[in-house]
C-alpha atoms as a PDB file:
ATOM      1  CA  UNK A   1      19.451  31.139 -26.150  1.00  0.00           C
ATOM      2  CA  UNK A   2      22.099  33.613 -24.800  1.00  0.00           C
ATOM      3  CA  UNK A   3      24.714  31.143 -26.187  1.00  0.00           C
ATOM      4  CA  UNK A   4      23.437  30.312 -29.169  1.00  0.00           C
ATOM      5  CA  UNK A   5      20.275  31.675 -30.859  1.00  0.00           C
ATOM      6  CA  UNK A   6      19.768  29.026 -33.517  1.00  0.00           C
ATOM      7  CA  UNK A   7      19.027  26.217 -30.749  1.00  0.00           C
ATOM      8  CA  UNK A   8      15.700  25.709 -29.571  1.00  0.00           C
ATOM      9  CA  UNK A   9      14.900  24.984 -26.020  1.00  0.00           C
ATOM     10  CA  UNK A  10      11.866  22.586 -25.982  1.00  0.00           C
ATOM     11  CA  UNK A  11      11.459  22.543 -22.368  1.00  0.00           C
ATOM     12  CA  UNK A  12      13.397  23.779 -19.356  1.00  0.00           C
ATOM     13  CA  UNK A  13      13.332  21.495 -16.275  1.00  0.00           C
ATOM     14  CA  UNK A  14      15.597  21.719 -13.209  1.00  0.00           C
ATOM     15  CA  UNK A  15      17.378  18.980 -12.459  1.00  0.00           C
ATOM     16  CA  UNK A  16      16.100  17.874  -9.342  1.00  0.00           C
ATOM     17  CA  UNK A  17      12.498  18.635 -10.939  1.00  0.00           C
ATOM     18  CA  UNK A  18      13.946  16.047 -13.224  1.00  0.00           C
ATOM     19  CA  UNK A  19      14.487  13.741 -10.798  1.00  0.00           C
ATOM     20  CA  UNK A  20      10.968  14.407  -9.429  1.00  0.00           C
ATOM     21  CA  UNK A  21       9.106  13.245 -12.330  1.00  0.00           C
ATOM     22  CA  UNK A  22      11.329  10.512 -13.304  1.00  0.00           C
ATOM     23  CA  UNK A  23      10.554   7.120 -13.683  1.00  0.00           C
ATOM     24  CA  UNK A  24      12.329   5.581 -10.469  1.00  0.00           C
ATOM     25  CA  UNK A  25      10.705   8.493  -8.157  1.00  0.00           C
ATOM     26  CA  UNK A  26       7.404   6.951 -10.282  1.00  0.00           C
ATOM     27  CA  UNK A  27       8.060   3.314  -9.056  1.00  0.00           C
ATOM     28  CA  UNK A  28       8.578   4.342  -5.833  1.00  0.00           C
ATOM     29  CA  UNK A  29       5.723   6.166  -5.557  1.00  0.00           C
ATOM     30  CA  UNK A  30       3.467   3.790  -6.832  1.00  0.00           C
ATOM     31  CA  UNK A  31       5.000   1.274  -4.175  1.00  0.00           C
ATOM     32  CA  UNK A  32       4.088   3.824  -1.364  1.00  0.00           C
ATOM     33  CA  UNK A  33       0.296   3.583  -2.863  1.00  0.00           C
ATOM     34  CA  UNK A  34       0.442  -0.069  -3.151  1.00  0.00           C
ATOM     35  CA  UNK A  35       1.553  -0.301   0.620  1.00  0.00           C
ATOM     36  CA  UNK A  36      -0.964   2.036   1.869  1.00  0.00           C
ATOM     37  CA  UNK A  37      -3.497  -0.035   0.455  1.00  0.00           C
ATOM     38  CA  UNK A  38      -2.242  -3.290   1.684  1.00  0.00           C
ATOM     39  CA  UNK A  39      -1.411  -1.810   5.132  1.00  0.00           C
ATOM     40  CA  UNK A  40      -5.468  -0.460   4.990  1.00  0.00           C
ATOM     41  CA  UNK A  41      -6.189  -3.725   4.171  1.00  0.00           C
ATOM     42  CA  UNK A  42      -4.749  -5.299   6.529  1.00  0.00           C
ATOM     43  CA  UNK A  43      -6.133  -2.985   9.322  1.00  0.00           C
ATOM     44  CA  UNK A  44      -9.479  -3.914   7.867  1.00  0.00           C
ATOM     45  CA  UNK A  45      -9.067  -8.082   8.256  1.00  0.00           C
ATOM     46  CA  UNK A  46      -7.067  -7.807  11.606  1.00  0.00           C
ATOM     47  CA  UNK A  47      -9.891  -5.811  12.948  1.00  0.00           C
ATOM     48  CA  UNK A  48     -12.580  -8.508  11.368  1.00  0.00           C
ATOM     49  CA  UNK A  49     -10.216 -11.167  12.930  1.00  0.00           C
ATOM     50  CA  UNK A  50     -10.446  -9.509  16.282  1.00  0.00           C
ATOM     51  CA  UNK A  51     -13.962  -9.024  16.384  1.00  0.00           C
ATOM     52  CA  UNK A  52     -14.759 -13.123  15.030  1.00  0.00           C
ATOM     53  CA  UNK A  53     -12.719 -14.146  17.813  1.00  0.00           C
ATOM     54  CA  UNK A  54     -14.009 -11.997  20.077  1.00  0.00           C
ATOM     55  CA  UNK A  55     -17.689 -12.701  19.048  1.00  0.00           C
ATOM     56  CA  UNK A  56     -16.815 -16.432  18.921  1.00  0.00           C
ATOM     57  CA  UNK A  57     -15.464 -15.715  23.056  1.00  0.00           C
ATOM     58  CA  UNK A  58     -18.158 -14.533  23.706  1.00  0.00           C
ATOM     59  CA  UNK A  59     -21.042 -17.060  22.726  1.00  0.00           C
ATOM     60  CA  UNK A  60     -18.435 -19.908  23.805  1.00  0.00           C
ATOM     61  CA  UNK A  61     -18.817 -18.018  27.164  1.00  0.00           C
ATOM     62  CA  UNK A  62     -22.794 -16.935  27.126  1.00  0.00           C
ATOM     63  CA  UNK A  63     -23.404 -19.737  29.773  1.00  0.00           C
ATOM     64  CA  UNK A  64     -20.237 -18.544  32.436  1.00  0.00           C
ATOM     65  CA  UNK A  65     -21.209 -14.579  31.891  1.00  0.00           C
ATOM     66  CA  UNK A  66     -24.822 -15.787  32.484  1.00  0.00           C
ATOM     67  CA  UNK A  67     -23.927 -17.306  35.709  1.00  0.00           C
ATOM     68  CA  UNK A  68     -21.536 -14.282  36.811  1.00  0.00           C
ATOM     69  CA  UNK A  69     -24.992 -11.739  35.945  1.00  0.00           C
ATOM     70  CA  UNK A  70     -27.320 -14.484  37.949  1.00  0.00           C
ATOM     71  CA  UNK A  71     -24.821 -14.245  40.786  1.00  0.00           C
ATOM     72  CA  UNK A  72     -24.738  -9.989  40.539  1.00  0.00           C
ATOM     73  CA  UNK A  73     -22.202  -9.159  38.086  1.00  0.00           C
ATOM     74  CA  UNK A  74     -23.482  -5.770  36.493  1.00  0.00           C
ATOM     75  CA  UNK A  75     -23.695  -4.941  32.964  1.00  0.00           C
ATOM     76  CA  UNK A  76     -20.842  -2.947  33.310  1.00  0.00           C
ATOM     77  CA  UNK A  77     -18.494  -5.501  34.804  1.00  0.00           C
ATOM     78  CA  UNK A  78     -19.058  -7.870  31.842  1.00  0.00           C
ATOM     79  CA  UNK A  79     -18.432  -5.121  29.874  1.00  0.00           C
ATOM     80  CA  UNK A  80     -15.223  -4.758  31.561  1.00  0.00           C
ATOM     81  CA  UNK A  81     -14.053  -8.158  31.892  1.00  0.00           C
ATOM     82  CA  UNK A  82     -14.457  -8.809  27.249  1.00  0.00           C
ATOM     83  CA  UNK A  83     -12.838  -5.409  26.984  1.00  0.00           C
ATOM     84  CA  UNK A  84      -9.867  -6.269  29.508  1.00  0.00           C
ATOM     85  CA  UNK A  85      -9.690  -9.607  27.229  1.00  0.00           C
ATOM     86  CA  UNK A  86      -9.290  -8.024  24.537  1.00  0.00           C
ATOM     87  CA  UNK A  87      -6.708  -4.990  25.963  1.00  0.00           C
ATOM     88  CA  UNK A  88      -4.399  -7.816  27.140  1.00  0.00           C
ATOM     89  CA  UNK A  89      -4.406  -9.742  23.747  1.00  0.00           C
ATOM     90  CA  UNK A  90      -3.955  -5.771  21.912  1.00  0.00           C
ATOM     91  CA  UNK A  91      -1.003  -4.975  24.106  1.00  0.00           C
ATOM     92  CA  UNK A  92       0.629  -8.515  23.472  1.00  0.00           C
ATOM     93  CA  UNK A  93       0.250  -7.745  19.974  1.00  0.00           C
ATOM     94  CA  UNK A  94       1.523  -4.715  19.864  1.00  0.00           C
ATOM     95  CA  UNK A  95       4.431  -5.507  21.343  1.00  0.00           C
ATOM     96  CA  UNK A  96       5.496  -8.500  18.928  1.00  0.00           C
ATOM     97  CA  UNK A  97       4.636  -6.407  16.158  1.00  0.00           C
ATOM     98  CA  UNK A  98       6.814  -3.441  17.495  1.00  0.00           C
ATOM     99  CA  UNK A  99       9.663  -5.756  18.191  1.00  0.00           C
ATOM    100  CA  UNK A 100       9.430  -7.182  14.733  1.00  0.00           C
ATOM    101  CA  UNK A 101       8.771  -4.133  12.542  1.00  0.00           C
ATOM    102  CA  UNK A 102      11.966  -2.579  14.743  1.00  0.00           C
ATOM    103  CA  UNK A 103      13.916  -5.084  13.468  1.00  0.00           C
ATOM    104  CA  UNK A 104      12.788  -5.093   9.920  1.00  0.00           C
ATOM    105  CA  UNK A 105      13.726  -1.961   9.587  1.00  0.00           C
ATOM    106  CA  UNK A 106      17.200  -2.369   9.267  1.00  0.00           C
ATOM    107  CA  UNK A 107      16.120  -4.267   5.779  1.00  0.00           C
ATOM    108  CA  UNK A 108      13.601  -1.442   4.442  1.00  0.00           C
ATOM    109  CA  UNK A 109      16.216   1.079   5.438  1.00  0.00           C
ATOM    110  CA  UNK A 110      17.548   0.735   1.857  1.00  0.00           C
ATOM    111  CA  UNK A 111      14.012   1.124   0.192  1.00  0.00           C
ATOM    112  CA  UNK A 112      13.314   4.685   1.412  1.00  0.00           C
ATOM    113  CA  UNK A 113      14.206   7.790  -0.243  1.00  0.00           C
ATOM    114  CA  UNK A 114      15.051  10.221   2.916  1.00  0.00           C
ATOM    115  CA  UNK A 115      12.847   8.664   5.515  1.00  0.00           C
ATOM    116  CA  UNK A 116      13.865   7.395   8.844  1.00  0.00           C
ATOM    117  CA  UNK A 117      12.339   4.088   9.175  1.00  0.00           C
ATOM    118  CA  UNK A 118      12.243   5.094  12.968  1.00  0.00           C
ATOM    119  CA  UNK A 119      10.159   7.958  12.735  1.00  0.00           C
ATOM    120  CA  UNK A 120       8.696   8.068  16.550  1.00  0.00           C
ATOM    121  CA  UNK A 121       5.126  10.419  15.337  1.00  0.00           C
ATOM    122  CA  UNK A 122       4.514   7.736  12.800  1.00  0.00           C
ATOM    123  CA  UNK A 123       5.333   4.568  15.173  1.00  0.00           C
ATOM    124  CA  UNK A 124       2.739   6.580  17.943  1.00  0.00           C
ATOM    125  CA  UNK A 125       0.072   7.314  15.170  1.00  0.00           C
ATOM    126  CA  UNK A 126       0.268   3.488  14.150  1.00  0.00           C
ATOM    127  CA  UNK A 127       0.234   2.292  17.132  1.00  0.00           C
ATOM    128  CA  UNK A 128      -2.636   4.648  18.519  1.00  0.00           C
ATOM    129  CA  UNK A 129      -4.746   3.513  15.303  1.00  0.00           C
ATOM    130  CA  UNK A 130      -4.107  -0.201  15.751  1.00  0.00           C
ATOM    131  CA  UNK A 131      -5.011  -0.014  19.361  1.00  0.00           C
ATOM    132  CA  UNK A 132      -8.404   1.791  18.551  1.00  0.00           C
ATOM    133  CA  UNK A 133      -8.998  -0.691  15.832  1.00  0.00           C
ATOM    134  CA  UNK A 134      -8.709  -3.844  18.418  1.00  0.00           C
ATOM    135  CA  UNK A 135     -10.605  -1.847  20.938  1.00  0.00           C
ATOM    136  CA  UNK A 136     -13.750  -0.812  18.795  1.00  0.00           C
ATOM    137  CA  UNK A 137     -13.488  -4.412  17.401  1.00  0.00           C
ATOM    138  CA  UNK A 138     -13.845  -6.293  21.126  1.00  0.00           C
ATOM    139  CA  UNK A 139     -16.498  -3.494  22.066  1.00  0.00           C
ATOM    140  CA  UNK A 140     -19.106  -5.196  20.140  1.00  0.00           C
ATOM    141  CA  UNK A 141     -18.786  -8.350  21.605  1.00  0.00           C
ATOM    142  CA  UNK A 142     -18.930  -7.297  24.712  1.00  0.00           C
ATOM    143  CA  UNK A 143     -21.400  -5.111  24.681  1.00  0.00           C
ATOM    144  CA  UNK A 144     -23.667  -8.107  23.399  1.00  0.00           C
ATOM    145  CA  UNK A 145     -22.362 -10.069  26.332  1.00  0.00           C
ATOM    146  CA  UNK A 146     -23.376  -7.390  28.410  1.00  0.00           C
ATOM    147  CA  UNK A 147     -26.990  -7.771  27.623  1.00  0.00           C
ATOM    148  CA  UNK A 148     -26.823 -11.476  27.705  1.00  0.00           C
ATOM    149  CA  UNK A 149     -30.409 -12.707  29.982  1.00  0.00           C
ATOM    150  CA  UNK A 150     -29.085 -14.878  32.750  1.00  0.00           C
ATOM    151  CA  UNK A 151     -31.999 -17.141  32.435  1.00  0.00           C
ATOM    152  CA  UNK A 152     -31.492 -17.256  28.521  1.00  0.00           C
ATOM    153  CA  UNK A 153     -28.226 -18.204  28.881  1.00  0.00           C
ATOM    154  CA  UNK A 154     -28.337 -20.711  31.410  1.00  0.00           C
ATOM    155  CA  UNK A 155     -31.613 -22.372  29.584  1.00  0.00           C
ATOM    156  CA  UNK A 156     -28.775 -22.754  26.747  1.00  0.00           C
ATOM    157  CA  UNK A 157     -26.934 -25.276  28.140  1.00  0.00           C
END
């Protein structure tokens, strides 16, 4: 309007507010939704998978953890020996998923707009949650072997 007074200004936007609100910065945001979802998702059916094979561990093992309790294992070390299981099959995991999203990320590296792909607070947090996930979903497995009845179980067979 200082230039010219006959010229009407509809809107003002900044440039980089522009770029904001455009439609690639829409895309890409819509991409980061559609991966949070998948990536929740997945969390979801790894931890069912974790917990079906745990469960199905467990009642392939009801008669062997019903001999260990008839010979004096406690509650507690059945507890322990699932849950170690499980730790050892989370820890393999998370290694051969760390070593393969570490070298995907040379290929996403193109995809994100200002984001290290190596971000070590997001790697922790990821794998801190898929850790607890695995761990929660061997817990109730083997807290239901834990209360297995010797006799029961060795009547089973």
């Amino acid at each position: 309007r200082a230039v010219d007074p006959q010229i009407s200004v509809l809107s003002a936007a900044r440039l980089a507010d522009h770029h904001r609100n455009g439609p690639d910065m829409w895309i890409v945001g819509m991409l980061a939704k559609l991966s949070i979802a998948s990536g929740i998702v997945a969390l979801f059916l790894a931890g069912l998978g974790i917990y079906g094979v745990k469960g199905y561990m467990v009642a392939s093992r009801t008669p062997e953890i019903g001999i260990r309790m008839a010979l004096g294992a406690t509650s507690r070390g059945v507890l322990a020996m699932v849950l170690c299981d499980g730790a050892v099959l989370t820890i393999v995991g998370l290694a051969v998923g760390m070593s393969v999203a570490l070298t995907v990320t040379r290929f996403v590296r193109s995809v994100l707009c200002g984001v290290d792909p190596i971000d070590p607070l997001s790697i922790t947090a990821t794998v801190i949650l898929l850790a607890g996930t695995s761990l929660l979903a061997s817990y109730v497995p083997a807290r239901r072997a834990a209360k297995i009845d010797p006799m029961v179980a060795l009547r089973c067979e």
